[in-house]
C-alpha atoms as a PDB file:
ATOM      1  CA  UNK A   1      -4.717   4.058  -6.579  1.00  0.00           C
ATOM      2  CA  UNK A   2      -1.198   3.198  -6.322  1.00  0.00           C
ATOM      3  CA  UNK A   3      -0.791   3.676  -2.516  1.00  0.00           C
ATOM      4  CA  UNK A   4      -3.370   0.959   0.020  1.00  0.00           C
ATOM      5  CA  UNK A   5      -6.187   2.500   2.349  1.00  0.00           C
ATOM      6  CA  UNK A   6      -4.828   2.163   5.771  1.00  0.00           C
ATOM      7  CA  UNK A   7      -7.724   0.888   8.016  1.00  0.00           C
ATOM      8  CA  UNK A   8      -6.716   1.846  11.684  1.00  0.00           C
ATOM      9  CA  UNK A   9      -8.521  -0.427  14.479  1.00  0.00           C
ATOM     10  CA  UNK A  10      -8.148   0.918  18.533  1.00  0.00           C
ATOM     11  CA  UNK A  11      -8.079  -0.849  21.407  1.00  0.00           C
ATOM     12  CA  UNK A  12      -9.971  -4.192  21.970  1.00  0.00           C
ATOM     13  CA  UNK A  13     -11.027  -4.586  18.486  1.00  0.00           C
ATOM     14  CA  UNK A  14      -9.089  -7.408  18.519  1.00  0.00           C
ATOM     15  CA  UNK A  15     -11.411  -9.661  21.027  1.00  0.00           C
ATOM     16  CA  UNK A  16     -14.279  -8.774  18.089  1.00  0.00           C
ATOM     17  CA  UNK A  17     -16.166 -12.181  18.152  1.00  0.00           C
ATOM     18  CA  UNK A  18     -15.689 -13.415  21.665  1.00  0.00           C
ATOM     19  CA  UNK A  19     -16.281  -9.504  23.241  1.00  0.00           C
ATOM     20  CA  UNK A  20     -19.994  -8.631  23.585  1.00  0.00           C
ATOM     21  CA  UNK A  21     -21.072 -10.059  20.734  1.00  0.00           C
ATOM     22  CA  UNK A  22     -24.660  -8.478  21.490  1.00  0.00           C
ATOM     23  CA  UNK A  23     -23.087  -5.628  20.737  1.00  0.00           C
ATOM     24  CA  UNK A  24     -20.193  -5.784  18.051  1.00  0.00           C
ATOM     25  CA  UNK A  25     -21.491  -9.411  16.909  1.00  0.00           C
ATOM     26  CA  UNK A  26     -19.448 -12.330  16.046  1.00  0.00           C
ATOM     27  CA  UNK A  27     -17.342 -11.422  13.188  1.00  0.00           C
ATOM     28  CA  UNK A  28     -13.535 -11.828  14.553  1.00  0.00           C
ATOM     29  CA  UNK A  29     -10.880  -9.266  13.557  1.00  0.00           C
ATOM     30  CA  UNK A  30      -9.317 -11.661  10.904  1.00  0.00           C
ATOM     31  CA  UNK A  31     -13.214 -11.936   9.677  1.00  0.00           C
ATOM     32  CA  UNK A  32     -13.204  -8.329   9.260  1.00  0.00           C
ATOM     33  CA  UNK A  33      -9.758  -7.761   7.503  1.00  0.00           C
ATOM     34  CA  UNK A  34     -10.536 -10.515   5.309  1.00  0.00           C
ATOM     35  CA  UNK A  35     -14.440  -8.801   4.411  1.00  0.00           C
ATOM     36  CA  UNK A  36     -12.124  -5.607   3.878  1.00  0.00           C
ATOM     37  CA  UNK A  37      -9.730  -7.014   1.402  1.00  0.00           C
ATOM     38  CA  UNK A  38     -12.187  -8.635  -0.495  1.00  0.00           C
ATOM     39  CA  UNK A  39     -14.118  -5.352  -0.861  1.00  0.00           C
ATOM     40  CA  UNK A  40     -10.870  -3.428  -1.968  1.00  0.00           C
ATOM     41  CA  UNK A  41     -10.089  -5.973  -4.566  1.00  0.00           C
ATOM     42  CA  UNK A  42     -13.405  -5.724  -6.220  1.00  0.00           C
ATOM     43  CA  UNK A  43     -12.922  -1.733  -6.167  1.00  0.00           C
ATOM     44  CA  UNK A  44      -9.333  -2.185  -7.504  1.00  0.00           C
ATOM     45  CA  UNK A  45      -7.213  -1.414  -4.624  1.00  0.00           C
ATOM     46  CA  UNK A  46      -5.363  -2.418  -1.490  1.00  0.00           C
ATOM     47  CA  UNK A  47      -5.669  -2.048   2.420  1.00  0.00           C
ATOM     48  CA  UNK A  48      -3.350  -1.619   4.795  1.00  0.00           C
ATOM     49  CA  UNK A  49      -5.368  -3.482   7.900  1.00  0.00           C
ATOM     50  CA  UNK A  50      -4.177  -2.951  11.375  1.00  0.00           C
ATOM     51  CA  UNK A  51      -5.188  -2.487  15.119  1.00  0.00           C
ATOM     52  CA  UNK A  52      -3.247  -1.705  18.473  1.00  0.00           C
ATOM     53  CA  UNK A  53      -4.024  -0.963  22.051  1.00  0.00           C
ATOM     54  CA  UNK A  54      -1.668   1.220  22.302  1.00  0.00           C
ATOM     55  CA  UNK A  55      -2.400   5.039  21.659  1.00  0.00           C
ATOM     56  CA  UNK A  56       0.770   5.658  20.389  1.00  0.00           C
ATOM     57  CA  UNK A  57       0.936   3.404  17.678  1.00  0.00           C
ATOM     58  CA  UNK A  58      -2.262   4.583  16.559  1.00  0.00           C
ATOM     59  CA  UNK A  59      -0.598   8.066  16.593  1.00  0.00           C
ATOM     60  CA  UNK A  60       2.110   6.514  14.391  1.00  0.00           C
ATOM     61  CA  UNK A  61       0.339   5.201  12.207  1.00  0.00           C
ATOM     62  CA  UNK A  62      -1.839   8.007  11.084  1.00  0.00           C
ATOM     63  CA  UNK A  63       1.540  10.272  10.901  1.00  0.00           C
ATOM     64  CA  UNK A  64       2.552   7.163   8.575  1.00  0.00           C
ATOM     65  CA  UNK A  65      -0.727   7.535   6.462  1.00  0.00           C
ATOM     66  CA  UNK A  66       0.108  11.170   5.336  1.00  0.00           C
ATOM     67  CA  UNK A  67       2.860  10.010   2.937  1.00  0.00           C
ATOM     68  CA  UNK A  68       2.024   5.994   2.376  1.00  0.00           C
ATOM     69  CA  UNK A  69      -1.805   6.085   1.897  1.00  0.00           C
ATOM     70  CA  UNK A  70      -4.291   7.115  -0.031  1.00  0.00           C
ATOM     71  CA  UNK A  71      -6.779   7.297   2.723  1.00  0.00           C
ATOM     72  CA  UNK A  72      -7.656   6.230   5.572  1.00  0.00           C
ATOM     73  CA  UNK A  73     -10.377   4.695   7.736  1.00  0.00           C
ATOM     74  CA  UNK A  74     -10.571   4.627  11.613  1.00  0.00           C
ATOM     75  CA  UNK A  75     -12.055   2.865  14.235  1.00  0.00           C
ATOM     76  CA  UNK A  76     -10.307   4.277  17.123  1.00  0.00           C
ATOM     77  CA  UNK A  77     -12.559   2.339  19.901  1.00  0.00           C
ATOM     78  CA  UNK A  78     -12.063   4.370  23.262  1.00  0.00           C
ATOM     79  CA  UNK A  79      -9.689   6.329  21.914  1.00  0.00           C
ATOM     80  CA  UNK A  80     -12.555   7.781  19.605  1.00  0.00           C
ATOM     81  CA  UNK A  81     -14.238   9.380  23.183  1.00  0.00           C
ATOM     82  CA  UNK A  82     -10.394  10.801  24.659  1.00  0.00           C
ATOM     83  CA  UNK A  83      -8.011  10.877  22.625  1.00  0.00           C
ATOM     84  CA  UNK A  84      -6.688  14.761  21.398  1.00  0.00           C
ATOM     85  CA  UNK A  85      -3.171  12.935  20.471  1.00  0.00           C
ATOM     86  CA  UNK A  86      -5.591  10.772  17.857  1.00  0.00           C
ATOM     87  CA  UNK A  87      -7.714  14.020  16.645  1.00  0.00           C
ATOM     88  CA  UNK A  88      -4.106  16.279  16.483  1.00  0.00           C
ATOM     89  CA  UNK A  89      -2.563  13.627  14.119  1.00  0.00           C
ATOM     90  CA  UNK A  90      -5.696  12.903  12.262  1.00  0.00           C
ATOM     91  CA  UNK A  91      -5.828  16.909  11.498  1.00  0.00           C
ATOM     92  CA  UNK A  92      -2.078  16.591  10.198  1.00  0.00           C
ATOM     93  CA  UNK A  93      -3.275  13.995   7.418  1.00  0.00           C
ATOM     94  CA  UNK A  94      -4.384  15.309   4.136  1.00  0.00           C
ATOM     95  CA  UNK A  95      -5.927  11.988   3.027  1.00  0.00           C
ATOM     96  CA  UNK A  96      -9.342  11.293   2.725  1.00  0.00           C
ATOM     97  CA  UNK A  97     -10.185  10.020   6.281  1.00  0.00           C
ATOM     98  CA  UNK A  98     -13.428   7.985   7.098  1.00  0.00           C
ATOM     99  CA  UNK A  99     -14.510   6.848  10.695  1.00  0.00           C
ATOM    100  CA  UNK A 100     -16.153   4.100  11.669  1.00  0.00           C
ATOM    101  CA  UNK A 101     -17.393   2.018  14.203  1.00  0.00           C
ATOM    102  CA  UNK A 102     -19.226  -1.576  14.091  1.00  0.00           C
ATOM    103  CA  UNK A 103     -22.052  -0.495  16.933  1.00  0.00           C
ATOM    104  CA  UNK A 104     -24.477   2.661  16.878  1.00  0.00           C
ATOM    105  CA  UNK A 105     -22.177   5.110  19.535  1.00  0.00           C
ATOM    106  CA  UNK A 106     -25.019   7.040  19.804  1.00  0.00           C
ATOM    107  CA  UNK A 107     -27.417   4.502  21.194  1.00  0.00           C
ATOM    108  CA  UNK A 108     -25.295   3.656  23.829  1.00  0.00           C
ATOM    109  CA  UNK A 109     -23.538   5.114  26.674  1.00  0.00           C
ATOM    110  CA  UNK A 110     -23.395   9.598  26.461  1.00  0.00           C
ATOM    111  CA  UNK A 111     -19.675   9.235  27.001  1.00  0.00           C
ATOM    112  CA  UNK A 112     -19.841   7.672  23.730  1.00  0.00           C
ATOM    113  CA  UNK A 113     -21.844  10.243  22.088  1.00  0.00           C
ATOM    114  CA  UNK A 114     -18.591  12.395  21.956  1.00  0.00           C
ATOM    115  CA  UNK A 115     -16.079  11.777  18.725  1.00  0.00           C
ATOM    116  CA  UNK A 116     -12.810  13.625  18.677  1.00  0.00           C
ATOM    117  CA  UNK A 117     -11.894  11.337  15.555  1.00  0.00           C
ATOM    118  CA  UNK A 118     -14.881  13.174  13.547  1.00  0.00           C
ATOM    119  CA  UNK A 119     -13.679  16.133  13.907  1.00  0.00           C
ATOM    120  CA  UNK A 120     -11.241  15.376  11.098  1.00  0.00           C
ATOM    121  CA  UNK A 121     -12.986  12.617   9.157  1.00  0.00           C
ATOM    122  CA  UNK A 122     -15.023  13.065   6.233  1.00  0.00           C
ATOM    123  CA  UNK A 123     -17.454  11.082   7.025  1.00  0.00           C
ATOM    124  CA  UNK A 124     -18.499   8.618   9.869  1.00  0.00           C
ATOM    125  CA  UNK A 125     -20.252   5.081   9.672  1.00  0.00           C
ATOM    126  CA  UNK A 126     -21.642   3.633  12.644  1.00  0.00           C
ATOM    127  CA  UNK A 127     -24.164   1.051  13.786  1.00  0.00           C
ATOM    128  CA  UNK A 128     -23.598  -1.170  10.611  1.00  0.00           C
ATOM    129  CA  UNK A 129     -21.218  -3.975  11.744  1.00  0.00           C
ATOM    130  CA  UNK A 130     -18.923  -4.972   9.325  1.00  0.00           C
ATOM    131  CA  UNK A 131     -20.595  -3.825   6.609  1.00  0.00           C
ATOM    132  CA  UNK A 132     -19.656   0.057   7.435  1.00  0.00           C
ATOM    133  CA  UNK A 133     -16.063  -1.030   6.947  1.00  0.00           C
ATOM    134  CA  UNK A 134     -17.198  -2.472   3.546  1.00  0.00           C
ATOM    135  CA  UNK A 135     -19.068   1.366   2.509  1.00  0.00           C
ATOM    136  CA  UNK A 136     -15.992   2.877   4.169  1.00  0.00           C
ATOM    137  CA  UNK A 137     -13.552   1.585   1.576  1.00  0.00           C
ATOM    138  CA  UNK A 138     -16.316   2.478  -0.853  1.00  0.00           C
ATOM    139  CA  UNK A 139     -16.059   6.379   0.448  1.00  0.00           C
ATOM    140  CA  UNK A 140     -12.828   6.449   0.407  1.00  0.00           C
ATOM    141  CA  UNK A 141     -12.139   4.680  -3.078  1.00  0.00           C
ATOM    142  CA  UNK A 142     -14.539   7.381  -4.348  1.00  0.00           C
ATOM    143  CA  UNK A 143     -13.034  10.361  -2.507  1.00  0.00           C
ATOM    144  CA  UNK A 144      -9.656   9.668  -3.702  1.00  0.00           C
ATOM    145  CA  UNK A 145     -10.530   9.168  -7.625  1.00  0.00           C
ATOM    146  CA  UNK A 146     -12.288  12.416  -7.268  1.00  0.00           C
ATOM    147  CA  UNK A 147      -9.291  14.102  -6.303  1.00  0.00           C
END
């Protein structure tokens, strides 16, 4: 796999530890990237880790992905419950394309029931903490030897 899995994080990921940590726990963002290049080296490959609160760079990024990755996971945050920009690019990418989120959306809130961002993914992963980012890699790793 000569080109990294980009994984995309939305808004607010980045106040994971400190941000209801009865609900996404107590793993910080750096905690996370770390976990996920530790599980890409031991599959053989790379990530690409980052995370905005901005919609557009999100946007940007997943435009990015269709030439410079070889797949890519997303955890979009809000943006996973509004955003058609997010779904339209995500629709343009041709790479394998995993979602996931570190709480169970569907035990919480119904606004959060709703995923544009599955729409176009292969798969989603929720509920599992920081281990879904670990099986994400894993489904993606798989998805793109396959090919």
């Amino acid at each position: 796999m000569a080109n990294p899995i980009y994984i995309l994080n939305g808004p607010n990921l980045n106040l994971l530890g400190s941000r209801e940590p009865e609900v996404y726990g107590i793993e910080t963002l750096v905690d996370l990237e770390q976990r996920c290049v530790r599980k890409a080296q031991r599959l053989g490959c790379t990530v690409d880790f980052r995370q905005s609160n901005t919609e557009g760079d999100l946007v940007g990024w997943i435009q990015e992905a269709r030439t410079n990755a070889s797949g890519l996971i997303v955890n979009a945050g809000a943006y996973t419950h509004t955003s058609i920009a997010i779904l339209d690019a995500l629709l343009a990418c041709k790479v394998p394309i995993v979602e996931v989120h570190l709480s169970n959306i569907f035990t919480r809130e119904p606004f959060r029931h709703r995923s544009y961002v599955s729409q176009a993914a292969k798969g989603v992963i929720c509920g599992l903490g920081g281990l879904g980012y670990e099986l994400a890699i894993e489904a993606v790793a798989a998805a793109v030897s396959d090919a």
